[in-house]
Structure formats: C-alpha cells, structure tokens
N, C-alpha and C. Protein backbone atom coordinates (compact mmCIF):
# COMPACT_ATOMS: atom_id res chain seq x y z
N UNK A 1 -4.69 -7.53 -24.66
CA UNK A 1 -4.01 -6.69 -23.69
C UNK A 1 -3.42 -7.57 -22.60
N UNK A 2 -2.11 -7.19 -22.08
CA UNK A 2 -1.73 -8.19 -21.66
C UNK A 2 -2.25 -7.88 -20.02
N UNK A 3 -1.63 -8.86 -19.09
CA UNK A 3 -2.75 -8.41 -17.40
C UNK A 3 -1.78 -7.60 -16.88
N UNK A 4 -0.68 -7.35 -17.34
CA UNK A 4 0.31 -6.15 -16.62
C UNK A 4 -0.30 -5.33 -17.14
N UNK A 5 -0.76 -4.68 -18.01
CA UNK A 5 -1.21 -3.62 -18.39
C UNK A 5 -2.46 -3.15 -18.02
N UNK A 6 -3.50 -4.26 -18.00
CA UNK A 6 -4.62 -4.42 -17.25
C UNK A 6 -4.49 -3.63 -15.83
N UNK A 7 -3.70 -4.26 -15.02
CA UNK A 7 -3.18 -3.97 -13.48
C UNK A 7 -3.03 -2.67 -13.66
N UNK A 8 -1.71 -2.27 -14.35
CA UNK A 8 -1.39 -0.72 -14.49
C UNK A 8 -2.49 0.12 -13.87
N UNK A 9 -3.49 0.07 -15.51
CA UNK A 9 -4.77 0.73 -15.48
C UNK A 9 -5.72 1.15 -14.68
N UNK A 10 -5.70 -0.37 -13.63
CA UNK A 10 -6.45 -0.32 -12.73
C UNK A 10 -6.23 0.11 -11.29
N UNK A 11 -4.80 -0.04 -11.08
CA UNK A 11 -3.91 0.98 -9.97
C UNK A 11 -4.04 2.19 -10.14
N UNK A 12 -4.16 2.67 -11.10
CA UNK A 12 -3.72 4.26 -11.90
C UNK A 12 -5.16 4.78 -11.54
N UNK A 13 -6.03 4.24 -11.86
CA UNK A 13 -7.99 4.48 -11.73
C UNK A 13 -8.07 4.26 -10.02
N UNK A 14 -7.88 2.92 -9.31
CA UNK A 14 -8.17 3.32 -8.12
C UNK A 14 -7.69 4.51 -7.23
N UNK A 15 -6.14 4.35 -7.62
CA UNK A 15 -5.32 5.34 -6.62
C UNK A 15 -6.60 6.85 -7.30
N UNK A 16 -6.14 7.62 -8.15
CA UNK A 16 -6.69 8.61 -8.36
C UNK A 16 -8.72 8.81 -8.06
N UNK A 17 -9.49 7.34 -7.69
CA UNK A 17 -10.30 7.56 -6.95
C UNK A 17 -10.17 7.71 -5.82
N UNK A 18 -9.05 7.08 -5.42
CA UNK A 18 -9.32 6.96 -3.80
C UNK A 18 -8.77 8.74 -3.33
N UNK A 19 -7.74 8.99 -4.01
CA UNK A 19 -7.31 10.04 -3.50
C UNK A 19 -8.24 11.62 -3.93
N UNK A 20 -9.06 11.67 -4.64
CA UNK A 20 -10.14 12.31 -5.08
C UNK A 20 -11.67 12.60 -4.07
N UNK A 21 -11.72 11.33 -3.58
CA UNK A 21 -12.82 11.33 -2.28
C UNK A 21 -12.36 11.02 -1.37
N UNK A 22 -10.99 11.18 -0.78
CA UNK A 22 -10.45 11.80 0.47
C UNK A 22 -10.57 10.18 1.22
N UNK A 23 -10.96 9.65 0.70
CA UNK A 23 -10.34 7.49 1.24
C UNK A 23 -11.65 7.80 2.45
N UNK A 24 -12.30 8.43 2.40
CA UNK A 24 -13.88 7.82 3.47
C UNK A 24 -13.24 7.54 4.80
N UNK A 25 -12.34 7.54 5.71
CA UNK A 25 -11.52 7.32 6.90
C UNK A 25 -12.65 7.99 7.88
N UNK A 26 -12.43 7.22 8.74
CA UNK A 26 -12.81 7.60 10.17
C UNK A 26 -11.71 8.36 11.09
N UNK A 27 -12.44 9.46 12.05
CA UNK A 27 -11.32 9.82 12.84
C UNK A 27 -9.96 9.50 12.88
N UNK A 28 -8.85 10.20 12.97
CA UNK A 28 -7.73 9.73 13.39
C UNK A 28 -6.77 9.27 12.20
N UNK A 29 -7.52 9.15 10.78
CA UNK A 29 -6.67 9.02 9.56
C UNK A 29 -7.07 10.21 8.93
N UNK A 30 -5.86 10.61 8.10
CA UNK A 30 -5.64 11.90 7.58
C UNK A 30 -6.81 11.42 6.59
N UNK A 31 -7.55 12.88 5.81
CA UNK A 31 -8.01 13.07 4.54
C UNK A 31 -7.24 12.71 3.58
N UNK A 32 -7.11 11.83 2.08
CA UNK A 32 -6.35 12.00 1.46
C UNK A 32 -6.10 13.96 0.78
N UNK A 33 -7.68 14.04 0.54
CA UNK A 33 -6.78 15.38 -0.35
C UNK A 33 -6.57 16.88 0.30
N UNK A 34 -5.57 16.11 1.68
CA UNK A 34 -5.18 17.11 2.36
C UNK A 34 -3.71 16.68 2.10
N UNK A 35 -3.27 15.41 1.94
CA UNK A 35 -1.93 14.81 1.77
C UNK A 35 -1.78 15.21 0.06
N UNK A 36 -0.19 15.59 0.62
CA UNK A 36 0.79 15.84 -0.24
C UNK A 36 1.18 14.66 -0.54
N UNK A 37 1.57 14.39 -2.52
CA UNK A 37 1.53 13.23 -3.21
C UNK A 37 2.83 13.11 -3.81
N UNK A 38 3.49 12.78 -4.09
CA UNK A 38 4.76 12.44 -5.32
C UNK A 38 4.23 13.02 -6.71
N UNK A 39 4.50 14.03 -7.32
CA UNK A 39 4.07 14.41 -8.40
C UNK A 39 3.62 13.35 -9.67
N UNK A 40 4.66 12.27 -9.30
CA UNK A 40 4.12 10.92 -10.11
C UNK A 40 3.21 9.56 -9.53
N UNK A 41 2.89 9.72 -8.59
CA UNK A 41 2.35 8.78 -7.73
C UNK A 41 1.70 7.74 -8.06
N UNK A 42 0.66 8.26 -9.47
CA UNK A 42 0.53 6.77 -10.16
C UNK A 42 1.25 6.29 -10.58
N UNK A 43 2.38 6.44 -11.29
CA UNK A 43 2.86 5.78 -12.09
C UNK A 43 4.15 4.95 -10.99
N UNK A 44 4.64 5.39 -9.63
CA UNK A 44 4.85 4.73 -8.90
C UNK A 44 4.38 3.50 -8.19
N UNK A 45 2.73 3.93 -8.18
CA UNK A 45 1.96 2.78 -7.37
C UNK A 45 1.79 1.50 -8.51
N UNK A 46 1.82 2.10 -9.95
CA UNK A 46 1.67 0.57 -11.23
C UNK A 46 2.59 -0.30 -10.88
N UNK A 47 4.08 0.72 -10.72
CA UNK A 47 5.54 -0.01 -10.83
C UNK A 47 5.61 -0.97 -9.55
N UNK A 48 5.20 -0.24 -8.27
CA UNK A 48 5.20 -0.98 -7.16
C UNK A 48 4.44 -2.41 -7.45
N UNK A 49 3.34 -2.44 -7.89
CA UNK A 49 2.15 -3.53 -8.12
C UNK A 49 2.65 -4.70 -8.94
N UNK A 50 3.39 -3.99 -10.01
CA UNK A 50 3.75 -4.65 -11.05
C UNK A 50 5.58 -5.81 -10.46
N UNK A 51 5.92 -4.70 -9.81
CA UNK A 51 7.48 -5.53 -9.16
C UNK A 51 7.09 -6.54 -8.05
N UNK A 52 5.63 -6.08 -7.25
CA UNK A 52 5.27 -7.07 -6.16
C UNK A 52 5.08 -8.44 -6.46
N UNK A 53 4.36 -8.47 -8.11
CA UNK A 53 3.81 -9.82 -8.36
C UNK A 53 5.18 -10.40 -9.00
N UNK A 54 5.99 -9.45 -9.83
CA UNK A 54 7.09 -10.09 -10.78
C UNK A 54 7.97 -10.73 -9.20
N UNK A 55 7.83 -10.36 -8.43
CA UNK A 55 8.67 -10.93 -7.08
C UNK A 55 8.15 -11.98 -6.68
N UNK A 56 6.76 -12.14 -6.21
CA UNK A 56 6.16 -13.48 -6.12
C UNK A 56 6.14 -14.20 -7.13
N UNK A 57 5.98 -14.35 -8.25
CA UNK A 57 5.94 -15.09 -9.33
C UNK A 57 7.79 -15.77 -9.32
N UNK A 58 8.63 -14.95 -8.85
CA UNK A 58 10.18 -15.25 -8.96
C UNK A 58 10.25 -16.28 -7.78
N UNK A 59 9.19 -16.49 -6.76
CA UNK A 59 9.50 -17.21 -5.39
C UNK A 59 8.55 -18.25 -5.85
N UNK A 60 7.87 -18.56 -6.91
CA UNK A 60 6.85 -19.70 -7.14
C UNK A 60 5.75 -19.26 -6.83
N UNK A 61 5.02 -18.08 -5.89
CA UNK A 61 3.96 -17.60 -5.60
C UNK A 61 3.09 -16.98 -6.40
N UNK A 62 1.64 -17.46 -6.46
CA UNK A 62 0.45 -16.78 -7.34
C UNK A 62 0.34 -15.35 -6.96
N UNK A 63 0.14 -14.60 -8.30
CA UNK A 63 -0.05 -13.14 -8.12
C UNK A 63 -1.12 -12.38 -7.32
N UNK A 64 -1.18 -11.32 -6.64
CA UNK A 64 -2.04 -10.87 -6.05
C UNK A 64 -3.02 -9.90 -6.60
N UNK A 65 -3.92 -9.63 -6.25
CA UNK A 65 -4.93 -8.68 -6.95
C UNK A 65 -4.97 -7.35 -5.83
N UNK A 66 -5.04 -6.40 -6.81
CA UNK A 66 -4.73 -5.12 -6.53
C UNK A 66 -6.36 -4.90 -5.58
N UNK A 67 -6.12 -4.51 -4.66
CA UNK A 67 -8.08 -4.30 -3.77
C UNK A 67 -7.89 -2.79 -3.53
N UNK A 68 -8.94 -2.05 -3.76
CA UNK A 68 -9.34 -0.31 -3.52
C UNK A 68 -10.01 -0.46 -2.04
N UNK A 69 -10.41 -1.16 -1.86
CA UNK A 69 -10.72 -0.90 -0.57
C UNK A 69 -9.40 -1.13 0.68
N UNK A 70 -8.01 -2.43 0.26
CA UNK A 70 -7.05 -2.10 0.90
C UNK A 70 -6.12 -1.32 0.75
N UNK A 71 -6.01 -0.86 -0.52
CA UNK A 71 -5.43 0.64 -1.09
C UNK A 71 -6.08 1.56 -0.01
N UNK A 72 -7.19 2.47 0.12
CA UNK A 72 -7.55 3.46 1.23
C UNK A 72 -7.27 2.67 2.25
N UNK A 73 -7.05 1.98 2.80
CA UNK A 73 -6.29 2.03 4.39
C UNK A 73 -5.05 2.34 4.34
N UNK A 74 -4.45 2.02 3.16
CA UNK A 74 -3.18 1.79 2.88
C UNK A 74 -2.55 3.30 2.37
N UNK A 75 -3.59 4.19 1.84
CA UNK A 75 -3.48 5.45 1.52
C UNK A 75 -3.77 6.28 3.11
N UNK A 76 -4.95 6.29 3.98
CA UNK A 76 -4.64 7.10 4.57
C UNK A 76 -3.79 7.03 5.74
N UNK A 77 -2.86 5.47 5.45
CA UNK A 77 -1.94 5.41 6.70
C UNK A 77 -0.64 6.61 6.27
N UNK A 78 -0.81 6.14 4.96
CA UNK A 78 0.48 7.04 4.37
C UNK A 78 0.27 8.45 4.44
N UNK A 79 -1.05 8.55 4.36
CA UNK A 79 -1.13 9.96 4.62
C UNK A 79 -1.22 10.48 6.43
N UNK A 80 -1.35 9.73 7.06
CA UNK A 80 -1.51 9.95 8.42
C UNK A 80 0.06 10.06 8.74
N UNK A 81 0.89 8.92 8.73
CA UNK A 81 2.47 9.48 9.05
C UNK A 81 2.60 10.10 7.89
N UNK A 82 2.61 11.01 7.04
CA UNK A 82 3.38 12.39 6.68
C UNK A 82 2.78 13.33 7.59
N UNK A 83 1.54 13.48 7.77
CA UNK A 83 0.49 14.39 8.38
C UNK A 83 1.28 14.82 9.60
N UNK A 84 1.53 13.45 10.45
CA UNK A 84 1.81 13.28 11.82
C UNK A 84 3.14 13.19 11.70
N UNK A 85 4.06 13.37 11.17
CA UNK A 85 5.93 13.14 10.96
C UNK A 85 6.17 11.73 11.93
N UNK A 86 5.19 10.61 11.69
CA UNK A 86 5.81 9.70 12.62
C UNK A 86 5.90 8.50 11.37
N UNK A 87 6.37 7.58 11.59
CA UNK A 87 6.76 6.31 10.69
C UNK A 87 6.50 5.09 11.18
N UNK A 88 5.36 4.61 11.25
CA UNK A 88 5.35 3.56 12.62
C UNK A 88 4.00 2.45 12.02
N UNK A 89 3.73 1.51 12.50
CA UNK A 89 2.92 0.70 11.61
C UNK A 89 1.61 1.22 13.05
N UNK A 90 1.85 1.59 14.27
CA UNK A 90 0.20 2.31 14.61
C UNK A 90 0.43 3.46 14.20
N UNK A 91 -1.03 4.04 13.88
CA UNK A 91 -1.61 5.21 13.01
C UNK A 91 -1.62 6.20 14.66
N UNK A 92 -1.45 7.72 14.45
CA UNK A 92 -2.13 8.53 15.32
C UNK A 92 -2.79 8.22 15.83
N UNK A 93 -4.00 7.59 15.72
CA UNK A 93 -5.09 7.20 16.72
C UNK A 93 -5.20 6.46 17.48
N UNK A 94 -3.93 5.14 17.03
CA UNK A 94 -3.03 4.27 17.62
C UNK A 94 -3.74 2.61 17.10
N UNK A 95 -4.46 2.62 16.36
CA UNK A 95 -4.97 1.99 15.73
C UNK A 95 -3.68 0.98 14.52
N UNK A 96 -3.72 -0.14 14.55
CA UNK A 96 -2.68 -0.90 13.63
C UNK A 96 -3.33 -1.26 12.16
N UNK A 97 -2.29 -2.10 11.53
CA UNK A 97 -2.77 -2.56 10.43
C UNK A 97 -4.01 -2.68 9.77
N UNK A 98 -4.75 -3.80 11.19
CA UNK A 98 -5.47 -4.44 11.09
C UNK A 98 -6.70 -3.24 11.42
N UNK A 99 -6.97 -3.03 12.28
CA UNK A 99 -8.07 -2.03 12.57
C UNK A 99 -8.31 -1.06 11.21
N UNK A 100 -7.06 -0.89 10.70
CA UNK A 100 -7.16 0.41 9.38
C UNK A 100 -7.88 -0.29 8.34
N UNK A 101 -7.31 -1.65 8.12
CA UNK A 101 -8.17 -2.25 6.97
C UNK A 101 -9.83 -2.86 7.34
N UNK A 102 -9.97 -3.26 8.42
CA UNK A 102 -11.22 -3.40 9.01
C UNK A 102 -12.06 -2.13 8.89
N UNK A 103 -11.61 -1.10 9.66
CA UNK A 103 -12.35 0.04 9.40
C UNK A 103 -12.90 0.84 7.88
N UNK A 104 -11.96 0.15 7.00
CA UNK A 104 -12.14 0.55 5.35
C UNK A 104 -13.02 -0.45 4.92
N UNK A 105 -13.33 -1.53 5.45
CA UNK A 105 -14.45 -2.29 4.89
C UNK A 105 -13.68 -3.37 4.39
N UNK A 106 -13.08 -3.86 4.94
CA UNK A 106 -12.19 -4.93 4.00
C UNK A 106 -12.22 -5.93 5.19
N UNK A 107 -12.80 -7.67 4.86
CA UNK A 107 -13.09 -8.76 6.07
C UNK A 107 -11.36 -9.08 5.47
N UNK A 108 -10.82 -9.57 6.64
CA UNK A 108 -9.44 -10.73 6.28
C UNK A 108 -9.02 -11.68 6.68
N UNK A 109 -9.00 -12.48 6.53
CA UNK A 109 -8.56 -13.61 6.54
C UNK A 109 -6.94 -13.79 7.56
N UNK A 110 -6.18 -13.61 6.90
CA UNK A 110 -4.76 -12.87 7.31
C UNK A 110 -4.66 -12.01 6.73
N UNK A 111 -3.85 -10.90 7.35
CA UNK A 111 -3.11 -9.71 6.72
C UNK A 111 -1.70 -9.18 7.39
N UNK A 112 -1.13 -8.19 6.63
CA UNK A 112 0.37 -7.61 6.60
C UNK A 112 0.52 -6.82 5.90
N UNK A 113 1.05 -6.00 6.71
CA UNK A 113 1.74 -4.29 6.62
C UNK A 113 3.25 -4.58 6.27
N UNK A 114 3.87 -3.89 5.03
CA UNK A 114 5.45 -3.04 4.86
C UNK A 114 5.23 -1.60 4.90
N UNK A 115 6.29 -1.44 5.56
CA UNK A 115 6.52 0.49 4.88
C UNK A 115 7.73 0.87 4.95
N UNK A 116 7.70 1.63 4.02
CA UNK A 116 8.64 2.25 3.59
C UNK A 116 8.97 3.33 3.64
N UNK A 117 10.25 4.78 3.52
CA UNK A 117 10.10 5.62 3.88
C UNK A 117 11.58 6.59 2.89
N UNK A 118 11.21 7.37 2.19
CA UNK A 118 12.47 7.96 2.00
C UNK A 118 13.11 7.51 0.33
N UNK A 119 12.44 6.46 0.23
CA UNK A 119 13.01 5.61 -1.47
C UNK A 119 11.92 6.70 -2.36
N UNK A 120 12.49 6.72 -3.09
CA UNK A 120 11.53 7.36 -4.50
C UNK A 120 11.66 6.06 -5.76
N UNK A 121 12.24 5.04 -5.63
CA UNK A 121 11.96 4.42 -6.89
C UNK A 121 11.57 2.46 -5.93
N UNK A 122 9.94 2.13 -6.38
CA UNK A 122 9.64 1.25 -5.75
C UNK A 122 10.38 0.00 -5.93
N UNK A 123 11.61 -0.12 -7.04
CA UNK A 123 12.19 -1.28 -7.06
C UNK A 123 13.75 -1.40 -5.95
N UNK A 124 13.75 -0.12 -5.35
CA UNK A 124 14.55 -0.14 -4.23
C UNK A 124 13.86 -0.65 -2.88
N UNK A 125 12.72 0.06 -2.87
CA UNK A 125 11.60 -0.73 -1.54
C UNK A 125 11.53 -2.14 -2.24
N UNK A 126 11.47 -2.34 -2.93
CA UNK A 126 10.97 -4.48 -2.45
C UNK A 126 12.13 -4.95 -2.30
N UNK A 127 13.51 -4.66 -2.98
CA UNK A 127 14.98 -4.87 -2.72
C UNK A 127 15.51 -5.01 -0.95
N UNK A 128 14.82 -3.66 -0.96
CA UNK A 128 14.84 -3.83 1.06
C UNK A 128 13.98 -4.48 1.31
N UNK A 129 13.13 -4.32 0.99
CA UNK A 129 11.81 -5.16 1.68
C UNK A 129 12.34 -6.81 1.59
N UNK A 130 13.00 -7.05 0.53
CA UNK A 130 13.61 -8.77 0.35
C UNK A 130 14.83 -9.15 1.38
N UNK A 131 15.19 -8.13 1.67
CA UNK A 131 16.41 -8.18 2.49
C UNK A 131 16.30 -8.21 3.94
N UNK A 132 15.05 -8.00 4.08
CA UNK A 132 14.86 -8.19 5.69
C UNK A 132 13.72 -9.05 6.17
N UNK A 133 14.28 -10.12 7.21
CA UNK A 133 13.28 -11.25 6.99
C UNK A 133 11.51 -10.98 6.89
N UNK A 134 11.22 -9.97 8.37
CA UNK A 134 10.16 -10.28 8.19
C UNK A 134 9.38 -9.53 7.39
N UNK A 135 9.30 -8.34 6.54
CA UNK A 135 9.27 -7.81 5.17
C UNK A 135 9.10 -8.66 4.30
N UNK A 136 10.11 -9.30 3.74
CA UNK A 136 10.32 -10.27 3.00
C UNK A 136 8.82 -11.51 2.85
N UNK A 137 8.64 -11.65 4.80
CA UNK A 137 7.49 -12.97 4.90
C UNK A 137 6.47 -11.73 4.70
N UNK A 138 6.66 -10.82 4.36
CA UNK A 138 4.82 -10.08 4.06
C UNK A 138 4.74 -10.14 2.54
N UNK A 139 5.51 -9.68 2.06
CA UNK A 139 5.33 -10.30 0.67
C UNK A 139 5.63 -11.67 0.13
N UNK A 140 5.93 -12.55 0.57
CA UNK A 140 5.90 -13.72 0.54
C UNK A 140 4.52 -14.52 1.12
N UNK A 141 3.55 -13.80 1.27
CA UNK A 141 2.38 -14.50 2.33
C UNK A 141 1.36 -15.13 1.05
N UNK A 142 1.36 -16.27 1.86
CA UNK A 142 1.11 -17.29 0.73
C UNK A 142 -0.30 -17.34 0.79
N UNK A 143 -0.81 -17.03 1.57
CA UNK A 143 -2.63 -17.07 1.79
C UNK A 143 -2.72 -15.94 1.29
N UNK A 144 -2.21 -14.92 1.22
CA UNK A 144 -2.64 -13.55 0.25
C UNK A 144 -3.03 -13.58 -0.73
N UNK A 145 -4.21 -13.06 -0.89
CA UNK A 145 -4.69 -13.52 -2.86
C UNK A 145 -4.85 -11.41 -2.79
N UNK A 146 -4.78 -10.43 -2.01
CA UNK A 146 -4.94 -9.20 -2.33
C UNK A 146 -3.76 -8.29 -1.91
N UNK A 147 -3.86 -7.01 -2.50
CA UNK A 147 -2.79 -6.07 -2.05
C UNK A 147 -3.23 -4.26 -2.10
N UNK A 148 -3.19 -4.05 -1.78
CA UNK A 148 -3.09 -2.91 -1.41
C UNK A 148 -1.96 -1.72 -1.28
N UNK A 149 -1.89 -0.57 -2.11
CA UNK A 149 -1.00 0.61 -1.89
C UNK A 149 -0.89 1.87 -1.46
N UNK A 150 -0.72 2.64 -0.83
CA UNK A 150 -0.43 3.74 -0.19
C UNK A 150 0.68 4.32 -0.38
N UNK A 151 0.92 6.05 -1.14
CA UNK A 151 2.36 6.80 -0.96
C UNK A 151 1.95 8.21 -1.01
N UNK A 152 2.51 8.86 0.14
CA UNK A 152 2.29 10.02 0.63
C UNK A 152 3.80 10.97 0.57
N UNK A 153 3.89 12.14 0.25
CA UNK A 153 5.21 12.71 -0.03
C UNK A 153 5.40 13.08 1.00
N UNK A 154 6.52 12.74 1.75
CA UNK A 154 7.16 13.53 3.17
C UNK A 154 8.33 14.60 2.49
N UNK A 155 8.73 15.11 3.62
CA UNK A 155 9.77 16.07 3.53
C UNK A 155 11.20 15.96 3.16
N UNK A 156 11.44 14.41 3.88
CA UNK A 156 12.46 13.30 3.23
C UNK A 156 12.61 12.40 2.31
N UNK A 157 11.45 12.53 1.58
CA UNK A 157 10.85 11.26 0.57
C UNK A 157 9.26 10.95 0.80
N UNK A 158 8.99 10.30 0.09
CA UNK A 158 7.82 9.13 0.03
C UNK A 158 7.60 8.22 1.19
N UNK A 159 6.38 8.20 1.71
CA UNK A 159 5.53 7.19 2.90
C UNK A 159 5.33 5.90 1.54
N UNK A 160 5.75 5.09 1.91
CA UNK A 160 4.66 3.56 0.70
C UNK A 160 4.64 2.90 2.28
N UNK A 161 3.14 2.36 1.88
CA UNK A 161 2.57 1.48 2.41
C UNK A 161 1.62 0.49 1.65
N UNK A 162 2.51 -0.47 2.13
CA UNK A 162 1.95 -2.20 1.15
C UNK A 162 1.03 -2.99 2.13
N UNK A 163 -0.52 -3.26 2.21
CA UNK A 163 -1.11 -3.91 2.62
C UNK A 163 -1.36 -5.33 2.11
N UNK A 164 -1.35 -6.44 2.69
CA UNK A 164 -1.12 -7.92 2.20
C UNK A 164 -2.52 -8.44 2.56
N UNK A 165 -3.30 -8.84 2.04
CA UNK A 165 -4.46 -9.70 2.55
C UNK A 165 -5.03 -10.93 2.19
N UNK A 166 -5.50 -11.98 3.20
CA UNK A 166 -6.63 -12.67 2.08
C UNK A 166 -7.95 -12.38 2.35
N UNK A 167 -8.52 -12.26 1.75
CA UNK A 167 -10.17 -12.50 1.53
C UNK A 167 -10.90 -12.91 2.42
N UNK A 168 -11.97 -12.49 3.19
CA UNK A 168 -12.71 -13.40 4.09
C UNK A 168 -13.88 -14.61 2.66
C-alpha cells in the first residue's frame, strides 16, 4: 500500500473521530458536532494532506505527518469562526494559534496557522496559500515534521484551517 493511501486513511479516521467527540475544547471553542461540515469533508481533508506534502516534496522539503491532536485545534478553530461569522487567526475567546494547539495537548517546538475561507476545492487554497509570502513560509516551515486540519461549512464556503508544527 502505498503512504498516500496510508495518509488518506488516516485523515479520513481522525477527522471523523475528532468530529464525533466534539474535539474535547475548552471554553470559547465551538463543539465540533454542533459545526456544520462540507458534505464531503473527508475526502477534502485527504486531498488537502495529500497536495500539502506533494507541495513540500516540489520545494525539496520532507513530508509532514498528519497529528489528531493538531487536527482538533485546527477543527475547533474552524468551527469557532463559522460559529462566530468572524475569520481571523484569534479564536472568540481571543486565544491564537498557539494557545489552541497548547490547549489540545500538543507541546511545539515551532508552529503556524493558514486559513482559508470560501474555496471548496483544497488545490485552490495551497495555490493561494503559495502566492502569498507569508502563507507560503507556513507551509514551507522546515522544522515542521506535523500538520494538522480543520474545515467547517460557512454560509460563503468552507473555514480550512492548516496547523504547522514541530514536535517538542
């Protein structure tokens, strides 16, 4: 089996855990299974996973590993701006990146937030995401060995949120 397929699998299994037990959040981040989803949402979050690494691998960069524990930060941010109609890298509670993935149990090393808003097909988000510098340096982060996904259905489209990490 090849490790794209592997990955798939294993995006497809976390997302639908995480979004099943409501991502464990503390105050101030939405429940997941109160958030409204993209009727396809796994099969968005594989494609996203799968174009992130085929992108680093195109810049010389080692692939990243998909983490469930930065997926739920990364899920209930997405679900917090649909919840809250705001688009913003602090959460309602006013809490950033970093606090969201700390609070999910995840030590880091470095980390980095993209988001996205309004695309329905994830090979248009990394297209923008490549096109604007500092986007671009979050997926380009070379100490990142993890990643993380989040997509919540708004009224205008899809919330994605890409968490970048390394490892403590």
């Amino acid at each position: 089996m090849s490790r794209r397929g592997t990955t798939s699998r294993i995006c497809a299994a976390v997302l639908a855990a995480t979004l099943s037990t409501g991502g464990g959040f503390a105050p101030g981040a939405a429940q997941a299974q109160q958030c409204a989803l993209p009727q396809d949402a796994s099969t968005m979050v594989n494609a996203m996973a799968e174009q992130l690494n085929r992108y680093r691998a195109g810049q010389g960069l080692p692939p990243v590993r998909y983490s469930q524990t930065l997926s739920r930060a990364a899920q209930a941010h997405a679900c917090d701006m649909q919840q809250s109609g705001s688009f913003a890298h602090r959460g309602s509670d006013g809490g950033n990146h970093r606090a969201r993935i700390e609070r999910a149990g995840y030590c880091a090393g470095v980390s980095a937030e993209n988001l996205a808003w309004g695309y329905r097909d994830s090979s248009v988000v990394i297209a923008g995401w490549d096109g604007s510098p500092g986007h671009r340096q979050v997926m380009r982060l070379q100490r990142a060995d993890e990643f993380g996904i989040g997509i919540a259905q708004g009224a205008q489209g899809p919330f994605w949120v890409l968490e970048m990490a390394q490892s403590c």
